[in-house]
C-alpha atoms as a PDB file:
ATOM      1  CA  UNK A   1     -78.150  23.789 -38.583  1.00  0.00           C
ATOM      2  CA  UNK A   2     -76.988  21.394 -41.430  1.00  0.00           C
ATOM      3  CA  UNK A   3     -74.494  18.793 -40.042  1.00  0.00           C
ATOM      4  CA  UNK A   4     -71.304  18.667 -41.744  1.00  0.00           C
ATOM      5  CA  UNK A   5     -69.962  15.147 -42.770  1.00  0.00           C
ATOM      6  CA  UNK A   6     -66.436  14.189 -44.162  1.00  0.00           C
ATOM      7  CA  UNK A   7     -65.558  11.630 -47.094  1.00  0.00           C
ATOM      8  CA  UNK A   8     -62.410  10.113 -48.001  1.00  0.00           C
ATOM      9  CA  UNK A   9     -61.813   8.138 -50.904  1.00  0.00           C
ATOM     10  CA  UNK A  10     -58.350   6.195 -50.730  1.00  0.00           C
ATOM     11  CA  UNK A  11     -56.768   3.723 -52.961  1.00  0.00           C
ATOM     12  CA  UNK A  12     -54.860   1.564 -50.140  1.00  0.00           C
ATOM     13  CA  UNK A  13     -52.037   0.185 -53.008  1.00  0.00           C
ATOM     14  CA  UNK A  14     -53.394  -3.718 -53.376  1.00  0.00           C
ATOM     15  CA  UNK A  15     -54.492  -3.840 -49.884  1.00  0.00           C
ATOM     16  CA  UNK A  16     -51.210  -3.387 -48.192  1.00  0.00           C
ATOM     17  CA  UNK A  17     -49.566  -6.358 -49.568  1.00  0.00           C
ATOM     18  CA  UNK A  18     -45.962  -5.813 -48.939  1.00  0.00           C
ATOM     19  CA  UNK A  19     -44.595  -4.769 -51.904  1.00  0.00           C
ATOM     20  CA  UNK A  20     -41.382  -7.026 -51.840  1.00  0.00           C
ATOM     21  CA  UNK A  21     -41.381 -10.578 -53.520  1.00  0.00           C
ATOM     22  CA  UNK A  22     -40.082 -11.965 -50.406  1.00  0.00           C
ATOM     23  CA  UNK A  23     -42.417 -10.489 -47.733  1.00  0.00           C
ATOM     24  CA  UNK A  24     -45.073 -10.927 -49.699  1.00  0.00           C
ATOM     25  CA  UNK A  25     -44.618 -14.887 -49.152  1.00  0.00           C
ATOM     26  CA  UNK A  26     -44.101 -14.544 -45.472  1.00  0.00           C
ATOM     27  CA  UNK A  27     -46.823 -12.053 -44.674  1.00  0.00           C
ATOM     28  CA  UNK A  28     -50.285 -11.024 -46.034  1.00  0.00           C
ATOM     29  CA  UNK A  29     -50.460  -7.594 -44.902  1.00  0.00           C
ATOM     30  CA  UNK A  30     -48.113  -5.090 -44.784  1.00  0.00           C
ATOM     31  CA  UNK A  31     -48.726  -4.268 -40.924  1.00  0.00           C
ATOM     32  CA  UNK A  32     -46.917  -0.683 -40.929  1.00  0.00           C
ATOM     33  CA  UNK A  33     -48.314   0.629 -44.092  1.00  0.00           C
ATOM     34  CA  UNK A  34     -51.625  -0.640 -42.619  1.00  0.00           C
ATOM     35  CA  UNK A  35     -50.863   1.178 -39.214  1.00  0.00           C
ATOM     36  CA  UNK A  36     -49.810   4.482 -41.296  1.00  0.00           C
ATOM     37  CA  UNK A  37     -52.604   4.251 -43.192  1.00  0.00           C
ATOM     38  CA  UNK A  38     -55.208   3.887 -40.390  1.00  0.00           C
ATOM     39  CA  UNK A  39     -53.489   6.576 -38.512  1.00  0.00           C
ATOM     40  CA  UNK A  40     -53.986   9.192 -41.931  1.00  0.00           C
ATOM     41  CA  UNK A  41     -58.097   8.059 -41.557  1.00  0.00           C
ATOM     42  CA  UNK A  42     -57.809   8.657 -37.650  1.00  0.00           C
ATOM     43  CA  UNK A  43     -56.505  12.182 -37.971  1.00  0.00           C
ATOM     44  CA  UNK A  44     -59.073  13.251 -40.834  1.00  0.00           C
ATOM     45  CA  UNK A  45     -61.811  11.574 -38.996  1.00  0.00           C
ATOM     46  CA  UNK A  46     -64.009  10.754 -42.120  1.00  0.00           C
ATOM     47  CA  UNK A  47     -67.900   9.636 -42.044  1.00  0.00           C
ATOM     48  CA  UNK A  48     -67.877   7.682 -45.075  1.00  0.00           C
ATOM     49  CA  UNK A  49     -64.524   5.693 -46.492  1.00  0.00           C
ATOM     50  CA  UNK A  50     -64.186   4.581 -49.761  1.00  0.00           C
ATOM     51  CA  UNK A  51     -61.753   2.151 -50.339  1.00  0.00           C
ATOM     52  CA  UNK A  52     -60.339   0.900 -54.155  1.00  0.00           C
ATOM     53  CA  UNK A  53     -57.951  -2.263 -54.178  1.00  0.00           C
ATOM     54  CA  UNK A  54     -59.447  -3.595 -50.796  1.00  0.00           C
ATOM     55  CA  UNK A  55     -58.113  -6.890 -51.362  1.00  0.00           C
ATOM     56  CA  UNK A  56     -59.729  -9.661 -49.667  1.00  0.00           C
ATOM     57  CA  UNK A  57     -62.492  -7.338 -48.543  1.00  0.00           C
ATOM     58  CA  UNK A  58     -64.806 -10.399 -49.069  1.00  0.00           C
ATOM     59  CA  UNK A  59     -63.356 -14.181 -48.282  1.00  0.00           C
ATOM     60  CA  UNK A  60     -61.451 -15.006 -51.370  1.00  0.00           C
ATOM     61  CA  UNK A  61     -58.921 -18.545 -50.931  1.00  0.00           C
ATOM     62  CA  UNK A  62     -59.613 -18.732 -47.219  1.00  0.00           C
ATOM     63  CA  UNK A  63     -58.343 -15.410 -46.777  1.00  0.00           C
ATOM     64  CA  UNK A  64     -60.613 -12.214 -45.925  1.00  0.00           C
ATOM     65  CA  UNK A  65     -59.852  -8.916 -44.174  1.00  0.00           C
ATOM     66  CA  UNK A  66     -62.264  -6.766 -42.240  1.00  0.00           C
ATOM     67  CA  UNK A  67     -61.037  -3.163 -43.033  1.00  0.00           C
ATOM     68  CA  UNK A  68     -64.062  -1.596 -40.989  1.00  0.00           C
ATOM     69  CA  UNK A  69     -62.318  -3.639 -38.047  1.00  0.00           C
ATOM     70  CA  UNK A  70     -58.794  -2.439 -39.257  1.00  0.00           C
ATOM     71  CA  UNK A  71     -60.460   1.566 -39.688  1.00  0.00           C
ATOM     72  CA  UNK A  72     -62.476   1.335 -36.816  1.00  0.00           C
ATOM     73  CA  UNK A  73     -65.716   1.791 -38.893  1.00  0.00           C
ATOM     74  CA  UNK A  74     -69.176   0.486 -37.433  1.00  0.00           C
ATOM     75  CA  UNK A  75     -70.465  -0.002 -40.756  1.00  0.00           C
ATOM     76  CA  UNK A  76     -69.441  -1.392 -44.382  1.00  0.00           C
ATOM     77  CA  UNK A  77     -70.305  -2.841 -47.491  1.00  0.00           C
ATOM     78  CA  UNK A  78     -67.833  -4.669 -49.766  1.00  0.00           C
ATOM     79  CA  UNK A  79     -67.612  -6.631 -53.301  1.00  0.00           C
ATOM     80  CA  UNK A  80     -65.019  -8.413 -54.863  1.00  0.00           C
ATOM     81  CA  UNK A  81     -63.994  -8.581 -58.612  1.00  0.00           C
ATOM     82  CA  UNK A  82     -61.747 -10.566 -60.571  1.00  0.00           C
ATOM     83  CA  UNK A  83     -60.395 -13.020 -57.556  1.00  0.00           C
ATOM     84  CA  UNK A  84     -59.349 -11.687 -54.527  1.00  0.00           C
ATOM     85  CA  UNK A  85     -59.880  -8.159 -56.037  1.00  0.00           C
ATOM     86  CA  UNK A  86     -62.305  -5.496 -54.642  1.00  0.00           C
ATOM     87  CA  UNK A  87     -63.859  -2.245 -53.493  1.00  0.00           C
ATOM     88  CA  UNK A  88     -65.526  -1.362 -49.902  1.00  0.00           C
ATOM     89  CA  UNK A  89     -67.331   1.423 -48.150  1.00  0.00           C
ATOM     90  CA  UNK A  90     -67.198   1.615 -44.738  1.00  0.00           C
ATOM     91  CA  UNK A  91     -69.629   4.203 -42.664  1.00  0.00           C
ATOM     92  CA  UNK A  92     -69.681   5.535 -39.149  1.00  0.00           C
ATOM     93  CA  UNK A  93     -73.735   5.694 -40.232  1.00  0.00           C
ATOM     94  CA  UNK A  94     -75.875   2.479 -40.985  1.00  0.00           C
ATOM     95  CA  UNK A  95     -75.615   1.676 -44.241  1.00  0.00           C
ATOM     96  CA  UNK A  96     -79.476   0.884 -45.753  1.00  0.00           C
ATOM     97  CA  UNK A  97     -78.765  -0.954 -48.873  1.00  0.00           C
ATOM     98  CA  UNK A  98     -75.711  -2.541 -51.158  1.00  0.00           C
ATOM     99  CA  UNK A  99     -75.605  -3.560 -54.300  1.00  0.00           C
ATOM    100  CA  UNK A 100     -72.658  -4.820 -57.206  1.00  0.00           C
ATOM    101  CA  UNK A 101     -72.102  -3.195 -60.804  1.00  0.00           C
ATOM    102  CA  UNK A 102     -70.419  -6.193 -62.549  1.00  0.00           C
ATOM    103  CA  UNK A 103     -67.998  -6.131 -65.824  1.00  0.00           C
ATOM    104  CA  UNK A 104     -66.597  -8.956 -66.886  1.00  0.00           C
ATOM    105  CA  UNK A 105     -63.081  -7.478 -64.990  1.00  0.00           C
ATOM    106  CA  UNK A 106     -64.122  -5.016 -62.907  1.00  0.00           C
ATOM    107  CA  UNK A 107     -66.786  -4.479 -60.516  1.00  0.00           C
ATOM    108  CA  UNK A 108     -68.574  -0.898 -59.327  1.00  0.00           C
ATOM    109  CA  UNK A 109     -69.809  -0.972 -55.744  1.00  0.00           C
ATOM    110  CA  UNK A 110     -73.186   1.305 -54.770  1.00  0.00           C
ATOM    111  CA  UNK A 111     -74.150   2.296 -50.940  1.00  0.00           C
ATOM    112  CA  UNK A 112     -77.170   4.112 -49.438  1.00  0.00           C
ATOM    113  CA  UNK A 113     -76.034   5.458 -46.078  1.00  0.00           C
ATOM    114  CA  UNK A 114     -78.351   6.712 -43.695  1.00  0.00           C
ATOM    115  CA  UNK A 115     -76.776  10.330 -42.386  1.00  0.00           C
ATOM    116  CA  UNK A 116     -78.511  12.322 -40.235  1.00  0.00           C
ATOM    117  CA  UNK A 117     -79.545  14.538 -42.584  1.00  0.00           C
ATOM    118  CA  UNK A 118     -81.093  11.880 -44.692  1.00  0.00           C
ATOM    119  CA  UNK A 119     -80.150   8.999 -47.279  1.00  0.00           C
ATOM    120  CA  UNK A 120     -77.222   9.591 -49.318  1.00  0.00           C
ATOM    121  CA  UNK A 121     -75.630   7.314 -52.148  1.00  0.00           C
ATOM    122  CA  UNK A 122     -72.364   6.171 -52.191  1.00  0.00           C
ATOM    123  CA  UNK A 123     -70.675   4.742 -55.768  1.00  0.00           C
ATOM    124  CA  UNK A 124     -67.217   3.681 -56.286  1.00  0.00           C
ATOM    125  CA  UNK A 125     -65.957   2.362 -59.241  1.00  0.00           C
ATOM    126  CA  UNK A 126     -62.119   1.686 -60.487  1.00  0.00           C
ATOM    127  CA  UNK A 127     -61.639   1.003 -64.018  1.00  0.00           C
ATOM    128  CA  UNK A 128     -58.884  -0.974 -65.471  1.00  0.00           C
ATOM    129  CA  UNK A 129     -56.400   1.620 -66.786  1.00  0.00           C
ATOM    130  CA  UNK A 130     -56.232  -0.016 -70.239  1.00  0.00           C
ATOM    131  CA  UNK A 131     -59.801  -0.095 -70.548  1.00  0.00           C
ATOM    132  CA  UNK A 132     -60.636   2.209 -73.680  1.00  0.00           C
ATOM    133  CA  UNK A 133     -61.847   5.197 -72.813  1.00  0.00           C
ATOM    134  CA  UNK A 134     -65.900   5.122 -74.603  1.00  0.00           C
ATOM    135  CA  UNK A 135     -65.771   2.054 -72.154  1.00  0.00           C
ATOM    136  CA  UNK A 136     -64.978   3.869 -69.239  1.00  0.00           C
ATOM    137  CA  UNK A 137     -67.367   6.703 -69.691  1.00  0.00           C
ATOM    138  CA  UNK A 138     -70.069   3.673 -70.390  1.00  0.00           C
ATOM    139  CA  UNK A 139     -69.508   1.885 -66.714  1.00  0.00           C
ATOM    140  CA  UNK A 140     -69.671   4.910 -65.113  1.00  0.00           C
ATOM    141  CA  UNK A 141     -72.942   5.731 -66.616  1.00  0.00           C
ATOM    142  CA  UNK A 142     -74.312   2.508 -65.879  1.00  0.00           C
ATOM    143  CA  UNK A 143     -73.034   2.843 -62.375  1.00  0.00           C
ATOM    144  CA  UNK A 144     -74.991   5.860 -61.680  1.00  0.00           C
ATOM    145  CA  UNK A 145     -77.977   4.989 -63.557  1.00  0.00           C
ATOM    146  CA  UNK A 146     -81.157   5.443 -62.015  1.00  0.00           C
ATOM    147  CA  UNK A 147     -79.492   6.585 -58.748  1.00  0.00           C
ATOM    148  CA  UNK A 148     -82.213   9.554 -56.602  1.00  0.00           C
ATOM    149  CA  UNK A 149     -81.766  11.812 -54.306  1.00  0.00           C
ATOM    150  CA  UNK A 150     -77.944  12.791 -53.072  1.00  0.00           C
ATOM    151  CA  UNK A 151     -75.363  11.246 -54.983  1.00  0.00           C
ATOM    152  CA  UNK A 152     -71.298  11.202 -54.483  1.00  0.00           C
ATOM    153  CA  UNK A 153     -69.163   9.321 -56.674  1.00  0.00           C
ATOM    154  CA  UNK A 154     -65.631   8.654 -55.792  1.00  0.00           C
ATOM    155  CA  UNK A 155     -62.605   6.743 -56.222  1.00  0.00           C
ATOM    156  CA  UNK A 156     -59.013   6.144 -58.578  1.00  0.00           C
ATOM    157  CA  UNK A 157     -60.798   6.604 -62.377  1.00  0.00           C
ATOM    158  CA  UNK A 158     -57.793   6.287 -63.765  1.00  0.00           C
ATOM    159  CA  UNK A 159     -58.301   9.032 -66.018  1.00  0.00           C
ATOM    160  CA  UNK A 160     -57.244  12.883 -65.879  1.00  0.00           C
ATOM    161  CA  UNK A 161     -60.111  15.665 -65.707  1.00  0.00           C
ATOM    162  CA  UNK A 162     -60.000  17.324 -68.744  1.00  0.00           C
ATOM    163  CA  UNK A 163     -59.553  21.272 -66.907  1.00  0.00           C
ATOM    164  CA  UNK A 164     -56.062  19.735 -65.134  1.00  0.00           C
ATOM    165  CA  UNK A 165     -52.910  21.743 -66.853  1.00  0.00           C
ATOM    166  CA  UNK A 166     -50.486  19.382 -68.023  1.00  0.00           C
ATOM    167  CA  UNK A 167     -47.152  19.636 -69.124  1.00  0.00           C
ATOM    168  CA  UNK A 168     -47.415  17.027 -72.001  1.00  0.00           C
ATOM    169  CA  UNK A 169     -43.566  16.659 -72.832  1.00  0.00           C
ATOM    170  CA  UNK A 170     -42.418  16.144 -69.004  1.00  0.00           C
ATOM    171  CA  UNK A 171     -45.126  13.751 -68.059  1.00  0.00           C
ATOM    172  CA  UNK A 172     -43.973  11.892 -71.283  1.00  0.00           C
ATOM    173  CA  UNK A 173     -40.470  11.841 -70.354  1.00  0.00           C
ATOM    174  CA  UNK A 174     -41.796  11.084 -66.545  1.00  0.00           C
ATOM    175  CA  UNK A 175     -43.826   8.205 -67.708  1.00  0.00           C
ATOM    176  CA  UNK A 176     -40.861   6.551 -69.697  1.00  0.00           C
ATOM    177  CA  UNK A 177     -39.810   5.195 -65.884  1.00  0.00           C
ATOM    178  CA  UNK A 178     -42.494   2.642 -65.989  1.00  0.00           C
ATOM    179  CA  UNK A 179     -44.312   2.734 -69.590  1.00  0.00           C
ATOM    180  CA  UNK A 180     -42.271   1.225 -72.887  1.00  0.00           C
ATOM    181  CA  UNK A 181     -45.299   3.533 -74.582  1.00  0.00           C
ATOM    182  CA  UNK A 182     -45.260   6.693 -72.464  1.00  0.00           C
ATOM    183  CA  UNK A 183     -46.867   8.682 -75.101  1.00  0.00           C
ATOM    184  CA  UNK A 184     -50.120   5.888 -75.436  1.00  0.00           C
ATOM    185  CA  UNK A 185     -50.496   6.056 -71.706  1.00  0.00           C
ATOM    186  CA  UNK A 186     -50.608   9.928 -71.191  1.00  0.00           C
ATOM    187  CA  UNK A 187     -53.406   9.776 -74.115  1.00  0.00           C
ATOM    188  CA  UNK A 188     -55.188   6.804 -72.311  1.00  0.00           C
ATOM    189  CA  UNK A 189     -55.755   8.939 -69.436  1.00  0.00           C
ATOM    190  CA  UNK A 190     -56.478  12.100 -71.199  1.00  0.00           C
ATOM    191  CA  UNK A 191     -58.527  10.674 -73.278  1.00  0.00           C
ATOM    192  CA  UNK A 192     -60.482   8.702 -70.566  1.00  0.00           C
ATOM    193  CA  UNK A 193     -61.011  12.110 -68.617  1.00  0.00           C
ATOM    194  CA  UNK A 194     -62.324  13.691 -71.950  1.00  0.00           C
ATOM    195  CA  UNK A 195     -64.854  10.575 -72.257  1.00  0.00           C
ATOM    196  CA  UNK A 196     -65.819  10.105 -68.552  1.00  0.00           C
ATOM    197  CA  UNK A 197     -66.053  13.574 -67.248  1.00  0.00           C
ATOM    198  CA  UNK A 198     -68.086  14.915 -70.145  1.00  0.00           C
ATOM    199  CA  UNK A 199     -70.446  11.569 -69.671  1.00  0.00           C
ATOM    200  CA  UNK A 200     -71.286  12.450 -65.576  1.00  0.00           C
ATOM    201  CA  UNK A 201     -71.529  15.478 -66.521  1.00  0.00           C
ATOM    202  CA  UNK A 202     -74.254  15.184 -68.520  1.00  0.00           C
ATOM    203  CA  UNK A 203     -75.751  13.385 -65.976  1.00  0.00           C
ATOM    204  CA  UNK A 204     -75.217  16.747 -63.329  1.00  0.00           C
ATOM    205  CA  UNK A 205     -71.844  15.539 -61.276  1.00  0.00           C
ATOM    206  CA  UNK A 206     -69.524  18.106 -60.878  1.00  0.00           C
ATOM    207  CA  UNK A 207     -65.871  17.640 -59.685  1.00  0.00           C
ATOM    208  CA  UNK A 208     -66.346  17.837 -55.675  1.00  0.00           C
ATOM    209  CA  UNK A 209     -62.543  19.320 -55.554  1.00  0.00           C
ATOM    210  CA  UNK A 210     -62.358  23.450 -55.761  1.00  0.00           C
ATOM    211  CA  UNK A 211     -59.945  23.999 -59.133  1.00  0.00           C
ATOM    212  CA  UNK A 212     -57.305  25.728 -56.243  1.00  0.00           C
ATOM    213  CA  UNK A 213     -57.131  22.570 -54.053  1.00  0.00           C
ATOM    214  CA  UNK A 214     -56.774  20.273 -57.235  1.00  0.00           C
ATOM    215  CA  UNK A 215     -53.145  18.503 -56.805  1.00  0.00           C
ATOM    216  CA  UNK A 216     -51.905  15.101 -57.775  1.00  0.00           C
ATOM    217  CA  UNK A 217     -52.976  11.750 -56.334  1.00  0.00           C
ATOM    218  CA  UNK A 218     -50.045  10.044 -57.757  1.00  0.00           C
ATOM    219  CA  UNK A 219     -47.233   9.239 -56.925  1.00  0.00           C
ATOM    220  CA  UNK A 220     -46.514   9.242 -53.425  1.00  0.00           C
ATOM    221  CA  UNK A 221     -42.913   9.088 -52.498  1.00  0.00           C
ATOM    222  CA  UNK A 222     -43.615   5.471 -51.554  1.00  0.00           C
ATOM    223  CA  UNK A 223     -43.105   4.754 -55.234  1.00  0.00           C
ATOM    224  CA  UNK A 224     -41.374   7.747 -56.621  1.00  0.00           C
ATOM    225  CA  UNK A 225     -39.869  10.930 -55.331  1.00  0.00           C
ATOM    226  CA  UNK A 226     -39.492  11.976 -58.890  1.00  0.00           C
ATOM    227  CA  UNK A 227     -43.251  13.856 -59.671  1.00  0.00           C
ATOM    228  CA  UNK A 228     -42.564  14.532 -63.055  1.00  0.00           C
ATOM    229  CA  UNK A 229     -45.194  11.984 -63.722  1.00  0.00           C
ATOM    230  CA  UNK A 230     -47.585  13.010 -61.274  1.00  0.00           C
ATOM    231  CA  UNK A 231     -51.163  13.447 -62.061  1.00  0.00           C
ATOM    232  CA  UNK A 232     -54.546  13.377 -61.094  1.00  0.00           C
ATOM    233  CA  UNK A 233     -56.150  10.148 -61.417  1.00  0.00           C
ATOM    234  CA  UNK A 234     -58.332   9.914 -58.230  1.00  0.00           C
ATOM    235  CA  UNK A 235     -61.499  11.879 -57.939  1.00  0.00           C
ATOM    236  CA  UNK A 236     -64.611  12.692 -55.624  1.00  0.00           C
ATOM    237  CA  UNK A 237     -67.917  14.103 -57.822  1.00  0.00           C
ATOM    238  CA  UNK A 238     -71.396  14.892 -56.407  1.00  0.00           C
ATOM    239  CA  UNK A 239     -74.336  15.896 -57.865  1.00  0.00           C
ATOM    240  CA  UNK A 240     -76.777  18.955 -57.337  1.00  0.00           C
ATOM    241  CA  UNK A 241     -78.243  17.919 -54.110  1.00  0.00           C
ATOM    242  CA  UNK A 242     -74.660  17.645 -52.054  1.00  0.00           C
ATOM    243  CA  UNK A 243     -73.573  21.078 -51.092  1.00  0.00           C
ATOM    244  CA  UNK A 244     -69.462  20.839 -50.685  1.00  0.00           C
ATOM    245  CA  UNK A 245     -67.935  22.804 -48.212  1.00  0.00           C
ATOM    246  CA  UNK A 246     -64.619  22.119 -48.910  1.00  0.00           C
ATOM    247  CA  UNK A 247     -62.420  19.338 -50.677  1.00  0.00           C
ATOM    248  CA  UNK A 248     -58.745  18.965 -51.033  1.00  0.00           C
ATOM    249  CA  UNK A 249     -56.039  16.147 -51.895  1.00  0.00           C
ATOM    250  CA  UNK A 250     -54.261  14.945 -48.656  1.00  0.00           C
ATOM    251  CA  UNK A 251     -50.647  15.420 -49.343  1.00  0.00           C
ATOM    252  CA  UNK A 252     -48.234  14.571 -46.176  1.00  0.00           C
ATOM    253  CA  UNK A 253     -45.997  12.409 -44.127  1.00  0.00           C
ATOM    254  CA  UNK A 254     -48.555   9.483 -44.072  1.00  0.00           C
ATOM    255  CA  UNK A 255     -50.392   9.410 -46.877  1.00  0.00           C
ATOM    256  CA  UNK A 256     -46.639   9.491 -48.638  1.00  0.00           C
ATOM    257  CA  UNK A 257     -46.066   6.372 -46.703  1.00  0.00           C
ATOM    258  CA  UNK A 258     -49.177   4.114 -46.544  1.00  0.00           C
ATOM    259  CA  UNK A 259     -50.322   4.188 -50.408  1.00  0.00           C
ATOM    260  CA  UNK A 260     -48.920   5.140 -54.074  1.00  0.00           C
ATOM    261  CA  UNK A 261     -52.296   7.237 -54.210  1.00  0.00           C
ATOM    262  CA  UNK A 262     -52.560  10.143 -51.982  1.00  0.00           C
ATOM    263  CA  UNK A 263     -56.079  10.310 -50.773  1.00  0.00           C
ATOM    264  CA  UNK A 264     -59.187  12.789 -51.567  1.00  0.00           C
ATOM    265  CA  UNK A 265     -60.812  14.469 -48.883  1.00  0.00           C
ATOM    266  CA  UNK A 266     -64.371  16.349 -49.385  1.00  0.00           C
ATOM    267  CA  UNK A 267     -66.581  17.938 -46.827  1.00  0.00           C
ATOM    268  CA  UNK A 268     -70.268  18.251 -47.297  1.00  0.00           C
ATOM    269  CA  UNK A 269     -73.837  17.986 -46.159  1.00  0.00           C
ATOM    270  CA  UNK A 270     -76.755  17.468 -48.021  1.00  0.00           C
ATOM    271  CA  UNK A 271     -79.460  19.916 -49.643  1.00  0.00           C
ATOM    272  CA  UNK A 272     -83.199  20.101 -48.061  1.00  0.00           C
END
């Protein structure tokens, strides 16, 4: 019998820096939205963890932070980009090789974890959200480039899959909170879904989350309890040689709490 593994792909919100001015120069680290955070990956119980805005994940100015210490994860990789910066996958199996895509920005991180039922690859990449689209789509091409065998690619795109129904006028008028070009931004991340999603999917990834189960990754209520802007911007694909059981978007108490993402959840094991 196949085992079943679980993947989570979570951006953690600039690792848990406190979001006031003033904390933020007394402390580092947000301790509770750390502790609510590692209490949402405790309950789910993933194999694999993808983390976007790991800050520190690498020593940057004296100053580092071991998130498979803080997860309770056996395993990890991590890179940074632009300063302190960076991405990290951490894996209850023994991760067999690491390596960096590098923009001048941005930086794509690749894993090959050694499951049970084989190797599987790992990618996570988080674009700048101003990055043009045909730019986007281009990274993520180069990310998965010459990648064999079992393939899942996860984390916050930044972009909206082009089969999500949107309600262009209230996402306009939700977007006006935080955007002095609302309009722009909703076709940024259209757009960028059009470009990106077409792009994998010429290269056989297929969204990982069943169209019922697709819900919005942002925002939590940690940022806004308004969700007229709320969207889809965080995504988990695969290629033909994972076989998804399930996937979903975790939506509740903690994952309101610990992040302004709400995290993506697949389960899956691996074709013969």
């Amino acid at each position: 019998m196949s085992t079943i593994m679980t993947l989570i792909s979570f951006n953690i919100l600039e690792g848990f820096r406190p979001l006031e001015t003033v904390e933020a120069e007394r402390r580092h680290l947000d301790r509770e939205r750390a502790k609510i955070a590692r209490n949402l990956v405790h309950n789910h119980n993933p194999d694999i963890l993808i983390l976007n805005e790991a800050l520190f994940c690498r020593e940057y100015g004296d100053r580092s932070i071991d998130y498979g210490d803080l997860f309770d994860f056996p395993f990890q990789t991590s890179a940074l980009y632009d300063n302190e910066w960076g991405n990290a996958i951490l894996s209850k199996f023994e991760i067999e090789h690491a390596e960096e895509m590098k923009i001048y920005n941005r930086g794509g991180l690749i894993s090959r974890i050694a499951t049970k039922e084989g190797p599987v690859t790992i990618a996570s990449y988080h674009p700048h959200p101003k990055r043009f689209p045909a730019h986007k789509a281009e990274d993520f091409s180069r990310l998965v480039q010459g990648l064999e065998g079992p393939v899942i690619l996860g984390g916050d795109f930044n972009c909206i899959h082009p089969e999500d129904p949107l309600d262009h006028d209230l996402l306009v008028s939700g977007f006006q909170r935080f955007s002095d070009h609302p309009m722009e931004l909703l076709a940024q991340f259209v757009d960028s879904g059009r470009h990106v999603f077409s792009t994998l999917a010429d290269r056989g990834f297929e969204d990982a989350i069943p169209p019922e189960k697709r819900r919005y990754t942002i925002p939590t209520d940690l940022i806004s309890t308004d969700k007229s802007s709320a969207i889809r911007i965080d995504h988990i694909l695969a290629n033909q040689l994972v076989e998804i059981i399930d996937g979903e978007i975790i939506q509740d108490q903690d994952s309101n709490l610990a992040s302004d993402h709400h995290p993506v959840k697949i389960r899956f094991t691996l074709k013969s």
